[in-house]
C-alpha atoms as a PDB file:
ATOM      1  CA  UNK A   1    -166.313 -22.219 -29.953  1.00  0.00           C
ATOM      2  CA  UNK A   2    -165.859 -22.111 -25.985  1.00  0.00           C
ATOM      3  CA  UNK A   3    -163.001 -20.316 -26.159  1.00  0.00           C
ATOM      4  CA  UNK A   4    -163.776 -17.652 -29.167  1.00  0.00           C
ATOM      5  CA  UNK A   5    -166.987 -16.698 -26.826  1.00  0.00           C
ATOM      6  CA  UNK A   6    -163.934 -16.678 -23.489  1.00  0.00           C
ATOM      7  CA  UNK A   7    -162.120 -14.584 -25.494  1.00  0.00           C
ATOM      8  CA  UNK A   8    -165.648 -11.888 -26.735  1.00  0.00           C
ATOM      9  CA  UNK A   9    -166.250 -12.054 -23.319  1.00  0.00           C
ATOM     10  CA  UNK A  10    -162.794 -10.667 -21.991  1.00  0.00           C
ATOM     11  CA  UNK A  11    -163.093  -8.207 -24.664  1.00  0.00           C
ATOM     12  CA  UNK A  12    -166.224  -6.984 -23.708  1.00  0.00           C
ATOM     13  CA  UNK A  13    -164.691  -6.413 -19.912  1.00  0.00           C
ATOM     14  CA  UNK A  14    -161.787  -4.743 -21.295  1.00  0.00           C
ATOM     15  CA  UNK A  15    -164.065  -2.042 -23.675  1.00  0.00           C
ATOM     16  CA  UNK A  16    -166.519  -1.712 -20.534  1.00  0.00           C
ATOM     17  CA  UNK A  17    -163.586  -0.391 -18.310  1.00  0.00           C
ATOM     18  CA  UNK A  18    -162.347   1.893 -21.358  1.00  0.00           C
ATOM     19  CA  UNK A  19    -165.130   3.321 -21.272  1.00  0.00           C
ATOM     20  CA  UNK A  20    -165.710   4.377 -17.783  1.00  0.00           C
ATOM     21  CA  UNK A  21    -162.298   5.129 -17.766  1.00  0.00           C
ATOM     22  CA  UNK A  22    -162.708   7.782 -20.253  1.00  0.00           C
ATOM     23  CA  UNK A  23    -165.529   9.117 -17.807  1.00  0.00           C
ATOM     24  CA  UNK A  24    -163.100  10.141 -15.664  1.00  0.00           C
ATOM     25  CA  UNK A  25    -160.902  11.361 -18.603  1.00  0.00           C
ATOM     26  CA  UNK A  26    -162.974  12.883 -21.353  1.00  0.00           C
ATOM     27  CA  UNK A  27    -163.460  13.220 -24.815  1.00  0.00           C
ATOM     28  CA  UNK A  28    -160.118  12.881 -26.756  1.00  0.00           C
ATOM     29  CA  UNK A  29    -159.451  14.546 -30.063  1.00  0.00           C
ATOM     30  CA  UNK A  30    -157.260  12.222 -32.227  1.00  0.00           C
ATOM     31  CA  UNK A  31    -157.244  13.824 -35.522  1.00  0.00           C
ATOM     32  CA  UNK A  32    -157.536  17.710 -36.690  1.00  0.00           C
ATOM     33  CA  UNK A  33    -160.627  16.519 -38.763  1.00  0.00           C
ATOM     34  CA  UNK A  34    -162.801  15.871 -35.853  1.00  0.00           C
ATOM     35  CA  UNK A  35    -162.215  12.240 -35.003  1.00  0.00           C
ATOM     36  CA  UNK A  36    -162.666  11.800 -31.392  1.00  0.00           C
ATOM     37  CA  UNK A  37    -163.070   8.895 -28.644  1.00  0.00           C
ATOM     38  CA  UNK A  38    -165.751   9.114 -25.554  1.00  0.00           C
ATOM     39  CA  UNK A  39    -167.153   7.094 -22.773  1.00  0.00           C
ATOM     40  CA  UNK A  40    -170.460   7.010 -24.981  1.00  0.00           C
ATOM     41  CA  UNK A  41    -168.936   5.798 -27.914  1.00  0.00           C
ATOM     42  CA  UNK A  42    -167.027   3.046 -26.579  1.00  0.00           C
ATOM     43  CA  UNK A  43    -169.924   2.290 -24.254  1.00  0.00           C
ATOM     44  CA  UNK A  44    -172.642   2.349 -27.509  1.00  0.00           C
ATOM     45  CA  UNK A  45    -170.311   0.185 -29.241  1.00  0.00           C
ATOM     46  CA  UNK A  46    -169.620  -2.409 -26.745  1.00  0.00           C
ATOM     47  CA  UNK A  47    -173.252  -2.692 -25.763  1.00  0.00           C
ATOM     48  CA  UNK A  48    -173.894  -3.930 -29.426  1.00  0.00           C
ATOM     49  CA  UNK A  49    -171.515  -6.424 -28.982  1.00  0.00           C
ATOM     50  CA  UNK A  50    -172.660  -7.492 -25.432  1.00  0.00           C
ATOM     51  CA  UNK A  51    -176.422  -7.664 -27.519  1.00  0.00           C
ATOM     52  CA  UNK A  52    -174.858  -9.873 -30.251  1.00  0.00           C
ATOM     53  CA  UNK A  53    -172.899 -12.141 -27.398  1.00  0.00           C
ATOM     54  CA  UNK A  54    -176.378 -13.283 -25.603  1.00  0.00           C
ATOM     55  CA  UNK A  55    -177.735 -14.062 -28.865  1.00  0.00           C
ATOM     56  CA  UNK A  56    -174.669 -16.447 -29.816  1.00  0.00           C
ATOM     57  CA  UNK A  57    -175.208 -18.065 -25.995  1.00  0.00           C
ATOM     58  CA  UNK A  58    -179.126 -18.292 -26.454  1.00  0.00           C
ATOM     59  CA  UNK A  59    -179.382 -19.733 -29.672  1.00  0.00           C
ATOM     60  CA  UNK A  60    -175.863 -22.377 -28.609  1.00  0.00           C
ATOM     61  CA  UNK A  61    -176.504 -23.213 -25.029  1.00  0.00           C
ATOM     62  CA  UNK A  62    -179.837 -21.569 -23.778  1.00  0.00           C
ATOM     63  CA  UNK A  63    -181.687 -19.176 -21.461  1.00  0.00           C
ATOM     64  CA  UNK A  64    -179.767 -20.097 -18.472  1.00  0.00           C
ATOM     65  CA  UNK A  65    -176.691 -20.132 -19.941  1.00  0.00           C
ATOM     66  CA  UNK A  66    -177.113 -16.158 -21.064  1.00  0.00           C
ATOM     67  CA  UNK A  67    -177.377 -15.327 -17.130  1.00  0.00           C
ATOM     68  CA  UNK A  68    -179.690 -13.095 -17.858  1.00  0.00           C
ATOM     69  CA  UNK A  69    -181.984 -14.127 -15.177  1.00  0.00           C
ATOM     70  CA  UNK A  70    -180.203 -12.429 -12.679  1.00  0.00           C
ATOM     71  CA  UNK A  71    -181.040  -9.662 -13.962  1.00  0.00           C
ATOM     72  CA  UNK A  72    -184.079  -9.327 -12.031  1.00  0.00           C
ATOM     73  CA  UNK A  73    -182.267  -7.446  -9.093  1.00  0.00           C
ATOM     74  CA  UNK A  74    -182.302  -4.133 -10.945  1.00  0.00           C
ATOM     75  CA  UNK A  75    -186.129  -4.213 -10.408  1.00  0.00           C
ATOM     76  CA  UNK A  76    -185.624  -0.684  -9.423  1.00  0.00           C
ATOM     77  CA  UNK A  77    -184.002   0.397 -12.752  1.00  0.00           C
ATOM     78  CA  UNK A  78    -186.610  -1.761 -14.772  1.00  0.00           C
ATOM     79  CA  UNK A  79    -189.218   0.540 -12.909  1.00  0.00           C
ATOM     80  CA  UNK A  80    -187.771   3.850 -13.815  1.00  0.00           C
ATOM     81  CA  UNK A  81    -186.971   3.025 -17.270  1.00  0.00           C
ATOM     82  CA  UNK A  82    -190.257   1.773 -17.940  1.00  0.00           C
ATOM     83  CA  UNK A  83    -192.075   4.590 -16.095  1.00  0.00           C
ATOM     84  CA  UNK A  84    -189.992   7.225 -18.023  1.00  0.00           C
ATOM     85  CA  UNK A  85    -190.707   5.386 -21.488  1.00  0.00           C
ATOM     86  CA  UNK A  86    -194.143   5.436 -20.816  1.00  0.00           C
ATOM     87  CA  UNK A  87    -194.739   9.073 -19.608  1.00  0.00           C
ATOM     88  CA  UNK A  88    -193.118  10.033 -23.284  1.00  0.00           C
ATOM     89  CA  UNK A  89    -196.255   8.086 -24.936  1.00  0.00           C
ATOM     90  CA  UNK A  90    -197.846   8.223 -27.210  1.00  0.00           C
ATOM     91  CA  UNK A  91    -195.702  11.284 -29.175  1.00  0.00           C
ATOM     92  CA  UNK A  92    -191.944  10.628 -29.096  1.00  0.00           C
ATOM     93  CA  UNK A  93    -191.195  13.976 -30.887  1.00  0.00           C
ATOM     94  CA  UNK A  94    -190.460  15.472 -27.607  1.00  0.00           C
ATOM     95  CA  UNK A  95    -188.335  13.156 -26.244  1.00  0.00           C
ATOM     96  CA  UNK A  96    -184.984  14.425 -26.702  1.00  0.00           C
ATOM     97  CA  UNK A  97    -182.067  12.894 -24.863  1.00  0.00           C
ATOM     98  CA  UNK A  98    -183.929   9.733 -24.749  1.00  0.00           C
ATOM     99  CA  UNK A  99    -180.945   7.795 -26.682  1.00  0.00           C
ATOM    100  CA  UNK A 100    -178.915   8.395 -24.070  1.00  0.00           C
ATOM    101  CA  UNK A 101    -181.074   7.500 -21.721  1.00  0.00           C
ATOM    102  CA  UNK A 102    -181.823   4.490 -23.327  1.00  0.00           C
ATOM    103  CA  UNK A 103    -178.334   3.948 -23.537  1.00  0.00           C
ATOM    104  CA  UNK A 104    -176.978   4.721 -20.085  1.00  0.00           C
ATOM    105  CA  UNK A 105    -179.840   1.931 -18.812  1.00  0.00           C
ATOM    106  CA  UNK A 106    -178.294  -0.226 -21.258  1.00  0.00           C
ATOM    107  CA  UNK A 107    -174.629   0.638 -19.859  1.00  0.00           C
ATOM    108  CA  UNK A 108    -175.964  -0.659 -16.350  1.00  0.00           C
ATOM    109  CA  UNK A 109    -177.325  -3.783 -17.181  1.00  0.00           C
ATOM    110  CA  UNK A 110    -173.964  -4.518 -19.608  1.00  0.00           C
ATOM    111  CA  UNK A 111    -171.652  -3.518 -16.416  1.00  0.00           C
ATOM    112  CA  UNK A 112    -173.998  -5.857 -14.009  1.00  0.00           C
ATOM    113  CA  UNK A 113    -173.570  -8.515 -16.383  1.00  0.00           C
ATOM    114  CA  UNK A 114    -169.940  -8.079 -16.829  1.00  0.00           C
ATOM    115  CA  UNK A 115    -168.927  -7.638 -13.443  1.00  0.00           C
ATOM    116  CA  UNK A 116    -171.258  -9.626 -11.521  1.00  0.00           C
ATOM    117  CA  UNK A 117    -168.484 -12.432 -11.020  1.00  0.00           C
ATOM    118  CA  UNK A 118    -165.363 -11.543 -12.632  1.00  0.00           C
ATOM    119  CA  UNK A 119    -162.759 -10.308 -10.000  1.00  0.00           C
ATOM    120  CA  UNK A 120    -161.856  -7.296 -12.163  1.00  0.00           C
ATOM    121  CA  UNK A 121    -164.695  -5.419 -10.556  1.00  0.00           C
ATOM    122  CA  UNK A 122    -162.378  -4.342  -7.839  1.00  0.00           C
ATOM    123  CA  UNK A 123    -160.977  -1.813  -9.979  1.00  0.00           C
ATOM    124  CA  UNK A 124    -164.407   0.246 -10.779  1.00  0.00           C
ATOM    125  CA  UNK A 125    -164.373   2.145  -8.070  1.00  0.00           C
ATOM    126  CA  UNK A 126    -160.672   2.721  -8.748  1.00  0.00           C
ATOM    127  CA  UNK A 127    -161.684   4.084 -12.685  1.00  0.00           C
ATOM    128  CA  UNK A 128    -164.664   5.943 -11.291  1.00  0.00           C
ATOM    129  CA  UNK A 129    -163.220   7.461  -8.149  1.00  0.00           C
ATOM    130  CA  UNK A 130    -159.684   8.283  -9.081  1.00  0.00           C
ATOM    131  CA  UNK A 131    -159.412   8.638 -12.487  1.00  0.00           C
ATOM    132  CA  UNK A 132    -161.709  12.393 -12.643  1.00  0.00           C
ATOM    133  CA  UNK A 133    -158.834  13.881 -11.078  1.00  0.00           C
ATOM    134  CA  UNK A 134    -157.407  13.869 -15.258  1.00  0.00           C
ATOM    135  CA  UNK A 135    -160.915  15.586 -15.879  1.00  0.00           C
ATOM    136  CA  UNK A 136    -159.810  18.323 -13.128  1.00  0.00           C
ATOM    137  CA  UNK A 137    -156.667  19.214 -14.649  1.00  0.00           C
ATOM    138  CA  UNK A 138    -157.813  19.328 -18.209  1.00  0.00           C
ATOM    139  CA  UNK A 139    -159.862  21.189 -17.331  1.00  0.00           C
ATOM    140  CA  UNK A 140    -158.402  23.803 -15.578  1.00  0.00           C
ATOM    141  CA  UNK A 141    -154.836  23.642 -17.467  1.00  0.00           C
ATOM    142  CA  UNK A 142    -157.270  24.604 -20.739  1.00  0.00           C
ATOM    143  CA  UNK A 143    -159.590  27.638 -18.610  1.00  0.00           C
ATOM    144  CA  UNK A 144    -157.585  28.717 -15.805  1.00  0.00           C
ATOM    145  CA  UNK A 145    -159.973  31.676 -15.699  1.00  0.00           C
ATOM    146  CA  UNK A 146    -162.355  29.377 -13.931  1.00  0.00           C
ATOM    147  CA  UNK A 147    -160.489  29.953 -10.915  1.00  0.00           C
ATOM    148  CA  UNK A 148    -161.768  33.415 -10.639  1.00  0.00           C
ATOM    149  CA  UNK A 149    -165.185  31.780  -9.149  1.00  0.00           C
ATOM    150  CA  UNK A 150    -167.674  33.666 -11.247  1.00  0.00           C
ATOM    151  CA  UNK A 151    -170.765  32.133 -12.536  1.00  0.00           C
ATOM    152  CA  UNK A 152    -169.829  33.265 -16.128  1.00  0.00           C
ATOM    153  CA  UNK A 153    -166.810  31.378 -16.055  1.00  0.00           C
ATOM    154  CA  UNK A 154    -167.916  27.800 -14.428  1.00  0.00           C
ATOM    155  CA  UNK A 155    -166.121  24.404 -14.877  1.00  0.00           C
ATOM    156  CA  UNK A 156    -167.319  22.412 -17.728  1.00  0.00           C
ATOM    157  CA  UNK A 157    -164.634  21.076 -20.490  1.00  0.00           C
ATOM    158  CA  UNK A 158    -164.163  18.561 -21.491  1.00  0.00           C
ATOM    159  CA  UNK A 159    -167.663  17.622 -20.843  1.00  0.00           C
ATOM    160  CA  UNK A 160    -170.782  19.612 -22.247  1.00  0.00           C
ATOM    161  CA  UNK A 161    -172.062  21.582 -20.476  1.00  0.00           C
ATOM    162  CA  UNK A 162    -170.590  22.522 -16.770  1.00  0.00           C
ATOM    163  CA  UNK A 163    -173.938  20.519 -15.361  1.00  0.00           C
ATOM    164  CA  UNK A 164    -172.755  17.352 -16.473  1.00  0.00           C
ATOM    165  CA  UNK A 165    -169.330  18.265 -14.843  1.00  0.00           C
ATOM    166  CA  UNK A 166    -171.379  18.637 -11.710  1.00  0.00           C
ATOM    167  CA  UNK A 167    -173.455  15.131 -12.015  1.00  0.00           C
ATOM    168  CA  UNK A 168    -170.505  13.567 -12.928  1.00  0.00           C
ATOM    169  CA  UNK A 169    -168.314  14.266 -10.043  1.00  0.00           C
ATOM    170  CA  UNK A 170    -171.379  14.432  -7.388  1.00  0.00           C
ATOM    171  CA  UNK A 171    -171.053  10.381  -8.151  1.00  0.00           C
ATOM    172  CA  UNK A 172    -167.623  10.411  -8.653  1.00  0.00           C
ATOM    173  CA  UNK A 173    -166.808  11.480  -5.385  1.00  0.00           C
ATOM    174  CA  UNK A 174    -168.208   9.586  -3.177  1.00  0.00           C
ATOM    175  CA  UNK A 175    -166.790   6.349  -4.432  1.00  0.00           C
ATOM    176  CA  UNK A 176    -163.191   8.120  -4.736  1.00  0.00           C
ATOM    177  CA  UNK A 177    -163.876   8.396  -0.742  1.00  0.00           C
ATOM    178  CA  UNK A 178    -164.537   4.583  -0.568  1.00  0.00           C
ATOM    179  CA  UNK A 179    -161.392   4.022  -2.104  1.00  0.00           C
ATOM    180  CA  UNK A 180    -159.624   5.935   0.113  1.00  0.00           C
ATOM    181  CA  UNK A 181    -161.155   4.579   3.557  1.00  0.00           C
ATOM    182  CA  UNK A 182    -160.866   0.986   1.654  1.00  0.00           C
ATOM    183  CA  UNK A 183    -156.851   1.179   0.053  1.00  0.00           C
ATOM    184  CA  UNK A 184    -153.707   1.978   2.086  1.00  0.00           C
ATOM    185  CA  UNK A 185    -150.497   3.376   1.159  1.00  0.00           C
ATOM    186  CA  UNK A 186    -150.025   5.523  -2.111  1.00  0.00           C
ATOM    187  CA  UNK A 187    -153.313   4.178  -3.182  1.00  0.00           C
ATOM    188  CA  UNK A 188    -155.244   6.051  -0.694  1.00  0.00           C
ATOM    189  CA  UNK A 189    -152.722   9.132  -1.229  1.00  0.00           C
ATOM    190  CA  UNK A 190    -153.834   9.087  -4.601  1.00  0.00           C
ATOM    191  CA  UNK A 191    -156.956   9.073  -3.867  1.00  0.00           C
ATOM    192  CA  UNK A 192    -157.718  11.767  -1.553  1.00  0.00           C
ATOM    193  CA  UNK A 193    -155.587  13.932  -3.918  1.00  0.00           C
ATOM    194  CA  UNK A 194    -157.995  13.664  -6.307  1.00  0.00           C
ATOM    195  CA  UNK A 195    -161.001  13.639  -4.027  1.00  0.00           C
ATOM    196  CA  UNK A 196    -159.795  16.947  -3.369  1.00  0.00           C
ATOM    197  CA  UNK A 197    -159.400  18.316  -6.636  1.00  0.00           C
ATOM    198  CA  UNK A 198    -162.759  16.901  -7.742  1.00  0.00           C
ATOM    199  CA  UNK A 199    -164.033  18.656  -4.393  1.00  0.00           C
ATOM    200  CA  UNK A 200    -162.445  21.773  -6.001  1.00  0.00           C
ATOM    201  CA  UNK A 201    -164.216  21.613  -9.486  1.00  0.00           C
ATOM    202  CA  UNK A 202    -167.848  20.247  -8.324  1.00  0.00           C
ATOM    203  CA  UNK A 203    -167.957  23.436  -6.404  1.00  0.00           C
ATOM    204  CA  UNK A 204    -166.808  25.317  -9.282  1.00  0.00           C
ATOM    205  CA  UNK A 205    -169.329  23.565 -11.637  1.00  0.00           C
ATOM    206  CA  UNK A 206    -172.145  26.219  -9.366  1.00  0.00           C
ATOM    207  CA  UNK A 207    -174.257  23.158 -10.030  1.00  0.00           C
ATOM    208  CA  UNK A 208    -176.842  23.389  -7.183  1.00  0.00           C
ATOM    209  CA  UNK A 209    -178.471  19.701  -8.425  1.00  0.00           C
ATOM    210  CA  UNK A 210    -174.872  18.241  -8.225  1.00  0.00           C
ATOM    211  CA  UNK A 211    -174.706  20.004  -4.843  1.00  0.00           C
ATOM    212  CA  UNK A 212    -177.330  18.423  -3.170  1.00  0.00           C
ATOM    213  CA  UNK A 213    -176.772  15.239  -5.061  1.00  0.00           C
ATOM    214  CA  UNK A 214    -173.232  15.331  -3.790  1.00  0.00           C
ATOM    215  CA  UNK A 215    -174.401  15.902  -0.305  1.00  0.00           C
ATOM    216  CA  UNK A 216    -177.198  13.086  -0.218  1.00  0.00           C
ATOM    217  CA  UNK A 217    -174.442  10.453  -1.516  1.00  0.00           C
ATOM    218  CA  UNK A 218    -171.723  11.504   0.834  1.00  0.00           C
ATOM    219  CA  UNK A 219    -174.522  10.691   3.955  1.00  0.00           C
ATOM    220  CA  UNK A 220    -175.733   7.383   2.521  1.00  0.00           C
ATOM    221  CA  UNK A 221    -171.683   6.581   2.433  1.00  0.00           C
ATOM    222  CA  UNK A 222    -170.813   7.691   6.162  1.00  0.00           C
ATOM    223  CA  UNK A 223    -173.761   6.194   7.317  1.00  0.00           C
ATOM    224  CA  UNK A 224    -173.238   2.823   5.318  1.00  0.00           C
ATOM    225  CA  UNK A 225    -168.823   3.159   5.932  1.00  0.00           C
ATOM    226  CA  UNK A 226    -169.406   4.422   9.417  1.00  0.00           C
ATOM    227  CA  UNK A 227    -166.436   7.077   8.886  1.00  0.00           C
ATOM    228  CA  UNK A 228    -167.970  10.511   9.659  1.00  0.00           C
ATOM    229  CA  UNK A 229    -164.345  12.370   9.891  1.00  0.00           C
ATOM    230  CA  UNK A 230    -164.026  12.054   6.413  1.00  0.00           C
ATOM    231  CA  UNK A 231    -167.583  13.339   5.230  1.00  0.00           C
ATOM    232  CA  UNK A 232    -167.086  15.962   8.078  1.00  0.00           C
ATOM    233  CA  UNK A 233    -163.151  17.615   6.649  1.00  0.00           C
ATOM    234  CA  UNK A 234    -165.430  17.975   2.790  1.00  0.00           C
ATOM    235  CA  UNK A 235    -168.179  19.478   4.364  1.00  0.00           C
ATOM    236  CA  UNK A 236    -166.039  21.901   5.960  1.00  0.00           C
ATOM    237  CA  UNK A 237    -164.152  22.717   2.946  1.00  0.00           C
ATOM    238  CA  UNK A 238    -167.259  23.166   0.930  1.00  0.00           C
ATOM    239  CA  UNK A 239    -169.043  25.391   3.168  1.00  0.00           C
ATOM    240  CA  UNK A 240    -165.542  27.126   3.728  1.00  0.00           C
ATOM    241  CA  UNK A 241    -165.394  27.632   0.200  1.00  0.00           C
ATOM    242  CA  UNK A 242    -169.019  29.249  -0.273  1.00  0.00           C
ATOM    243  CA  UNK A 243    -168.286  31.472   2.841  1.00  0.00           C
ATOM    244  CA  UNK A 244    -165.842  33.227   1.571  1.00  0.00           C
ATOM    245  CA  UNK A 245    -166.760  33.330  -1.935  1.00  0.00           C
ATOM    246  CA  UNK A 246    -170.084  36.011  -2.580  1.00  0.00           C
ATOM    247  CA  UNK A 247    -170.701  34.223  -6.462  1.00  0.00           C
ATOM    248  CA  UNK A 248    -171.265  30.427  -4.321  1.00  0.00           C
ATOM    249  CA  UNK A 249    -173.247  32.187  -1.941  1.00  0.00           C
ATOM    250  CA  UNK A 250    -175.555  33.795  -4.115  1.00  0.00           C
ATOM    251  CA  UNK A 251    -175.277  30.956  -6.465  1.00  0.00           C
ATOM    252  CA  UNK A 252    -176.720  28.503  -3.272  1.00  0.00           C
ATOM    253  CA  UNK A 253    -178.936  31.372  -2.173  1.00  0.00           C
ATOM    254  CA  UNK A 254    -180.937  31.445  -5.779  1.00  0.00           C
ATOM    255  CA  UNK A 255    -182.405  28.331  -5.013  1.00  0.00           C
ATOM    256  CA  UNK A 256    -185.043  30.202  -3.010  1.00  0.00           C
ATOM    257  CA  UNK A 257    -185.437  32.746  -5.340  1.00  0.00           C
ATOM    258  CA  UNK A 258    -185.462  31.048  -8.748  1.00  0.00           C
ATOM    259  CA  UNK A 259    -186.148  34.466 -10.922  1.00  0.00           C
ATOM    260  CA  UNK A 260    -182.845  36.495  -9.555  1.00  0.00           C
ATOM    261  CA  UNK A 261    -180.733  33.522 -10.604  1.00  0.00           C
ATOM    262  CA  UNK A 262    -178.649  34.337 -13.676  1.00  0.00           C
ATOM    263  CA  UNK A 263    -178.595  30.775 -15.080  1.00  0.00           C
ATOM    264  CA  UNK A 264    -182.007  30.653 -15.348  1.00  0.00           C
ATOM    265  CA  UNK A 265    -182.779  33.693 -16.864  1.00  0.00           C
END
C-alpha cells in the first residue's frame, strides 16, 4: 500500500508541474471539435486527487501523517480567503469567478504541500519564470498587429482577456529575474531572453494593474536579491518604451483621469 500511495504521490508532483507549465504555455487545442488542455484543468483535476490522497492517509495512518498541519503558515492566505468568502454572504448569486478563486487557493495549498520537501521544487521558478517566453511568441506569431502599440490591438491570446496576460507576466517576471541572478551559463541566457520578451508583451498588455503590480514585485526582489542593476536596465526599458510610444503614455496617463480612458468607457 506504501508504495501505490509513493507512486499517487509522484503523480500528483508530476500533474502539479504540468500544470504551471502550461501557465507559461497556454491553452492547447488538440482536436477540431473543441477539446483542449489548460493550467486550470490539469490543476482542477489534480487537486481532486490531492483531496482523495489525504483522505486515504487520514483514514490509514492519521492526522499527522497527512502533514497537513503545516499548513498553518499560509495564515495569510487562510485570512483572505475567508474574508473574501464572507464579504459574498449571505447571497452567492453575485459571486462570479468565485470557482476560480476557490480553486486557485486550492492550487496554493496543493503546491505547498507538494513541494514543501521534495527537491523538485527547484524547477518552479524555472516553469514559472522561463517558460512564458512560449506565451510571448504565440502570441505574437498568431497577432503580429499587436506590435503596432495601439490600445485596440493589445496582447492577450492565448489567455482571455489581455488583463490576465498582464497579471500573469507581472508575476512571471520577477521570478524569471531570480533565475537569472540565481543560474549561470545558458540557463541564465535563457532566461533573460525571455525576461525580455515577457518585458515586451506586459507592456503591450496596456494593463496599468499589471504595471504597478509588476513594479511593486520587481522592488520587493532587488531589495530582498540585493541586485539593483538588473531592476534598474527593465525600468529603463519600460519607461523607454512609454516615452516614445503616445498610446503607453496616454494609456499610463488615464489613471488620473479615469473617464477619458477608452477601456473603461
Amino acid at each position: 500500500m506504501q508504495l501505490v500511495l509513493d507512486w499517487w504521490r509522484w503523480g500528483m508532483i508530476a500533474s502539479a508541474c504540468l500544470s504551471i507549465a502550461f501557465l507559461g504555455i497556454g491553452r492547447v487545442e488538440f482536436f477540431p471539435s473543441g477539446g483542449s488542455m489548460s493550467a486550470w484543468s490539469i490543476s482542477r483535476t489534480t487537486f481532486l486527487f490531492w483531496v482523495a490522497f489525504k483522505l486515504v492517509v487520514l483514514a490509514r495512518s492519521g492526522w499527522a501523517a497527512t502533514g497537513l498541519s503545516e499548513l498553518r503558515s499560509l495564515s495569510a492566505l487562510w485570512l483572505f480567503f475567508f474574508a473574501v468568502t464572507v464579504s459574498l454572504l449571505p447571497d452567492f448569486r453575485q459571486a462570479g469567478d468565485y470557482r476560480y478563486f476557490f480553486f486557485g487557493c486550492a492550487h496554493a495549498l496543493m503546491l505547498v504541500d507538494l513541494f514543501s520537501t521534495a527537491p523538485q521544487k527547484r524547477w518552479l521558478p524555472v516553469l514559472m519564470g522561463v517558460l512564458p517566453l512560449v506565451l510571448v511568441v504565440r502570441g505574437l506569431a498568431v497577432d503580429p498587429a499587436i506590435l503596432n502599440v495601439s490600445l485596440s490591438q493589445r496582447f492577450g491570446y492565448p489567455l482571455d482577456h489581455p488583463n490576465t496576460a498582464g497579471y500573469l507576466l507581472a508575476m512571471s517576471l520577477p521570478l524569471g529575474m531570480f533565475v537569472a541572478t540565481a543560474s549561470t551559463g545558458w540557463w541564465r541566457g535563457l532566461s533573460m531572453v525571455s525576461c525580455a520578451s515577457q518585458m515586451f508583451a506586459l507592456v503591450l498588455t496596456f494593463s496599468r494593474g499589471a504595471w504597478f503590480g509588476w513594479s511593486a514585485a520587481m522592488l520587493y526582489l532587488a531589495v530582498a536579491l540585493r541586485r539593483w542593476k538588473y531592476l534598474t536596465a527593465l525600468m529603463i526599458v519600460a519607461a523607454s518604451g512609454i516615452l516614445v510610444s503616445p498610446s503607453l503614455q496616454d494609456r499610463l496617463a488615464s489613471v488620473t483621469r479615469p473617464r477619458d480612458d477608452l477601456a473603461i468607457r
